[in-house]
C-alpha atoms as a PDB file:
ATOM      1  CA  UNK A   1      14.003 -12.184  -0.507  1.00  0.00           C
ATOM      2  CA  UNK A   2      12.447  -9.027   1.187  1.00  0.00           C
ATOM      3  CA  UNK A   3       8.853  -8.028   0.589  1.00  0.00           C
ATOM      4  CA  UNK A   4       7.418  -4.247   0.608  1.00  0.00           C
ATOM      5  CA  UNK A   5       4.953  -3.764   3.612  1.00  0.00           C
ATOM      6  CA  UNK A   6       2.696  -1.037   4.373  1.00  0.00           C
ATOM      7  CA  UNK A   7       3.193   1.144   7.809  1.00  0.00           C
ATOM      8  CA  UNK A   8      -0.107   2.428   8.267  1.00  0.00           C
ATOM      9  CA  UNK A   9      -1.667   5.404  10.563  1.00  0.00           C
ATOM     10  CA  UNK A  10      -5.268   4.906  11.904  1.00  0.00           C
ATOM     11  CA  UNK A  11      -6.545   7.553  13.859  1.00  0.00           C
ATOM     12  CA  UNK A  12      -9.031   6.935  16.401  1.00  0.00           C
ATOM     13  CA  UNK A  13     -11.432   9.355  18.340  1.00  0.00           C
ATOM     14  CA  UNK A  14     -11.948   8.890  21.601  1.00  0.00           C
ATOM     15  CA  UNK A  15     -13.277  11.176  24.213  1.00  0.00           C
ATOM     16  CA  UNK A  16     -10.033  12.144  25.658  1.00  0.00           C
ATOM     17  CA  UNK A  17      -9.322  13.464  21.475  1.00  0.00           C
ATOM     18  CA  UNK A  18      -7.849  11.674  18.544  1.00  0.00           C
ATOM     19  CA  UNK A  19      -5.502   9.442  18.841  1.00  0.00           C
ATOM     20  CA  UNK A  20      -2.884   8.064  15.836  1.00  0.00           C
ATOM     21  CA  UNK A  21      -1.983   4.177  15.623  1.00  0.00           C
ATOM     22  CA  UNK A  22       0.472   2.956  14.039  1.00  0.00           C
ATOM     23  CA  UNK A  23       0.012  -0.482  12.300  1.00  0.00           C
ATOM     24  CA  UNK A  24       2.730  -2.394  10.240  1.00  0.00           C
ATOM     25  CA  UNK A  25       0.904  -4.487   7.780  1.00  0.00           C
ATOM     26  CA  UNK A  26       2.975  -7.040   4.749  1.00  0.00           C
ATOM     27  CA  UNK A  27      -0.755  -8.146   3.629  1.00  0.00           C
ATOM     28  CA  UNK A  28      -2.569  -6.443   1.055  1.00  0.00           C
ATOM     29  CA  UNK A  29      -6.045  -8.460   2.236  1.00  0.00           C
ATOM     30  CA  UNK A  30      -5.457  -7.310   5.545  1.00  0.00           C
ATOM     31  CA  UNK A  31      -5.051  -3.596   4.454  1.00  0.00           C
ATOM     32  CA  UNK A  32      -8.270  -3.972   2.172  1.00  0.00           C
ATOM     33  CA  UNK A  33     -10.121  -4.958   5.545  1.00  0.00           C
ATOM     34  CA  UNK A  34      -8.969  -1.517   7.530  1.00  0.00           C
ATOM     35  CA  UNK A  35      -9.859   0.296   4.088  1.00  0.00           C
ATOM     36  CA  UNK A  36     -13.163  -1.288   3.940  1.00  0.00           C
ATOM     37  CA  UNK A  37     -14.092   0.023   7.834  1.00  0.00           C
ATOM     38  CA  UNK A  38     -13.756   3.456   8.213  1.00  0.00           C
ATOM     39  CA  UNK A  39     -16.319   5.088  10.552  1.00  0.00           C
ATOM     40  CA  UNK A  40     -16.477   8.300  11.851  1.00  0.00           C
ATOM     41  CA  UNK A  41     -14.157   7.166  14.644  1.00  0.00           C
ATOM     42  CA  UNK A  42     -11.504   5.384  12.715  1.00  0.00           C
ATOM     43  CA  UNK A  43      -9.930   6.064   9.883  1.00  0.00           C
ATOM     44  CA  UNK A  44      -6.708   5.659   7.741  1.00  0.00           C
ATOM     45  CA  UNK A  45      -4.510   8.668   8.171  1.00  0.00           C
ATOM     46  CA  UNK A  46      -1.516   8.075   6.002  1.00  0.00           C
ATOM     47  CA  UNK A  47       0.195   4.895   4.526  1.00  0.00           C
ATOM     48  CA  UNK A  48       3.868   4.504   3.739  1.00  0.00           C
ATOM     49  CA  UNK A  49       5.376   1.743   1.961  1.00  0.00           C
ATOM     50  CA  UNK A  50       8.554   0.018   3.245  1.00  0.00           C
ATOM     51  CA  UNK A  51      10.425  -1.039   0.175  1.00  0.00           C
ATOM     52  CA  UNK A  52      13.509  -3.260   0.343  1.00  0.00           C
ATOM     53  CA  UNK A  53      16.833  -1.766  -1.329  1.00  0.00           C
ATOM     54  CA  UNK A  54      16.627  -4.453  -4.154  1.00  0.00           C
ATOM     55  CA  UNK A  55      13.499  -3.044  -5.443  1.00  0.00           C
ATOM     56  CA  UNK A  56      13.632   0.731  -4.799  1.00  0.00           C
ATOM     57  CA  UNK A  57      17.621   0.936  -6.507  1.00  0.00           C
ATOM     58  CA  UNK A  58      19.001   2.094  -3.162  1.00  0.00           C
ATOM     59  CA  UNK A  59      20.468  -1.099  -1.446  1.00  0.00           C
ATOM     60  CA  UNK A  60      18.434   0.086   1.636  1.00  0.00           C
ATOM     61  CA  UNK A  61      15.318   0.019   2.892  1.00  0.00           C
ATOM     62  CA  UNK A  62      13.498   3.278   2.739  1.00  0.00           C
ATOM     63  CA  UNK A  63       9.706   4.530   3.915  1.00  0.00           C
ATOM     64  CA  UNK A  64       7.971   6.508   1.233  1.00  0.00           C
ATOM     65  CA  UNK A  65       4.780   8.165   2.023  1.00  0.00           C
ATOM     66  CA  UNK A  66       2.063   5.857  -0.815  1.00  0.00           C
ATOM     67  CA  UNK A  67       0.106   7.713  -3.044  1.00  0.00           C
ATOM     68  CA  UNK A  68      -2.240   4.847  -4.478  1.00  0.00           C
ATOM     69  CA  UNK A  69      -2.046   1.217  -4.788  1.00  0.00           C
ATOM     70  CA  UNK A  70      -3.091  -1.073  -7.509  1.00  0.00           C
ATOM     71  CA  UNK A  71      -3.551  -4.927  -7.767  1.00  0.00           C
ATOM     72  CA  UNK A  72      -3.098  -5.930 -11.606  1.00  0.00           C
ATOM     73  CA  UNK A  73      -4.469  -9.393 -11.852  1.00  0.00           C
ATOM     74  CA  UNK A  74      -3.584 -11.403 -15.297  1.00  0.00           C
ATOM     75  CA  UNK A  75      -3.576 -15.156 -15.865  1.00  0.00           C
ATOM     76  CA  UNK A  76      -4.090 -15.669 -11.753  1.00  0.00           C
ATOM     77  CA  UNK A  77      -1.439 -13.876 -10.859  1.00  0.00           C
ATOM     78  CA  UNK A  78      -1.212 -10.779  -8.526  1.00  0.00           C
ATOM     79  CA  UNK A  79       0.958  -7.975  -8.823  1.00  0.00           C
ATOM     80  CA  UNK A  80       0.797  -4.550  -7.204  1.00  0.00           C
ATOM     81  CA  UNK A  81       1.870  -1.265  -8.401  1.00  0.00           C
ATOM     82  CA  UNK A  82       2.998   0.934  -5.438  1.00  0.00           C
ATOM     83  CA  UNK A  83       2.804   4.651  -6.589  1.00  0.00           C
ATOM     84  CA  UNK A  84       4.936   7.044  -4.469  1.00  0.00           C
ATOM     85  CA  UNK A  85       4.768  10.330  -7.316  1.00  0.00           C
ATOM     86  CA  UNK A  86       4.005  10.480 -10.364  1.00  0.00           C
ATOM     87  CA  UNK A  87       7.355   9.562 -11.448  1.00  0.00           C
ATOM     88  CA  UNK A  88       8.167   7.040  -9.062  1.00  0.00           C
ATOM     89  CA  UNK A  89       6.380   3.606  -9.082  1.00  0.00           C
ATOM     90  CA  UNK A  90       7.619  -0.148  -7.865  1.00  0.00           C
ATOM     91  CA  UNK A  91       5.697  -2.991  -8.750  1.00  0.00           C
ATOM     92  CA  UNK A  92       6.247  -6.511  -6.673  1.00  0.00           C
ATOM     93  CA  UNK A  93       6.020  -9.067  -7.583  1.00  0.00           C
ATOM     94  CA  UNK A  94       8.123  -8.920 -10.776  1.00  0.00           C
ATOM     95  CA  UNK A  95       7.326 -11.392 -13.142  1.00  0.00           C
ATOM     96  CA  UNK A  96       8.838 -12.659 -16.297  1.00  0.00           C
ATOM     97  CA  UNK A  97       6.128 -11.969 -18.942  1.00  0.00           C
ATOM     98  CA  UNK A  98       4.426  -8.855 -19.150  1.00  0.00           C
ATOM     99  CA  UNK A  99       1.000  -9.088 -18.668  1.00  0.00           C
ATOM    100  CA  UNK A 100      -1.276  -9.906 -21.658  1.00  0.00           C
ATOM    101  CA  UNK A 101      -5.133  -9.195 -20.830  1.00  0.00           C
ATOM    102  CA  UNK A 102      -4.545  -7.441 -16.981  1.00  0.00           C
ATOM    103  CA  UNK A 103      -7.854  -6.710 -14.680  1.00  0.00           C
ATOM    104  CA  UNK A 104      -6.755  -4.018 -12.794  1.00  0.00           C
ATOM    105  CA  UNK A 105      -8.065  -2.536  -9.806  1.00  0.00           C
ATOM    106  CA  UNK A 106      -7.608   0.307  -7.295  1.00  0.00           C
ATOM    107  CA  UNK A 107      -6.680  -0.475  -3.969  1.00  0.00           C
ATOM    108  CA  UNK A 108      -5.798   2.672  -2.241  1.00  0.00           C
ATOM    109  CA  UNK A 109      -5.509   6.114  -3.300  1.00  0.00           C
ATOM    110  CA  UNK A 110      -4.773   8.998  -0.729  1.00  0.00           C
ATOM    111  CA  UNK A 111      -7.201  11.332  -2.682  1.00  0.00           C
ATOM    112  CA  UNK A 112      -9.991   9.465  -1.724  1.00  0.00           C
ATOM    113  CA  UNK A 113      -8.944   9.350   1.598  1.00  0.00           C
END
């Protein structure tokens, strides 16, 4: 089965001006490591999550610019809620049971960005 993954912009400044980079990550920990390094030189521009058809209704894949991110964490398990608008959220991995006593924490959220 398909997973989401994250195409991510970093912009870098060099001398010769900025420059975008474009970065196709499927690991959430590996995403929390570019979040957790900005500097005045580098920094996350935009993130868009690449969402197979089976979980965004369509049948295809489609790139939708991400709004904020959130890990929900409930009896050891980790799922993520991928918010593209306020109307319009996926969350992977489904599971069977809702969750009972969730910790839930932000991730990513362009407004902070």
């Amino acid at each position: 089965m398909h997973s989401p993954w994250l195409y991510v912009s970093l912009a870098r400044r060099l001398e010769e001006g900025t420059i975008i980079e474009m970065l196709m990550i499927s690991d959430i920990n590996t995403f929390e490591i570019f979040l957790a390094q900005p500097t005045d030189d580098a920094w996350i521009d935009e993130v868009q999550l690449v969402s197979p058809g089976w979980l965004n209704g369509t049948g295809t894949w489609l790139m939708e610019q991400l709004i904020e991110l959130t890990e929900i964490l409930d009896e050891g398990r980790k799922t993520y809620s991928y918010v593209i608008n306020p109307n319009k959220e996926y969350v992977y991995p489904i599971h069977e049971t809702l969750p009972v006593a969730p910790t839930i924490r932000l991730v990513y959220s362009k407004k902070t960005q």
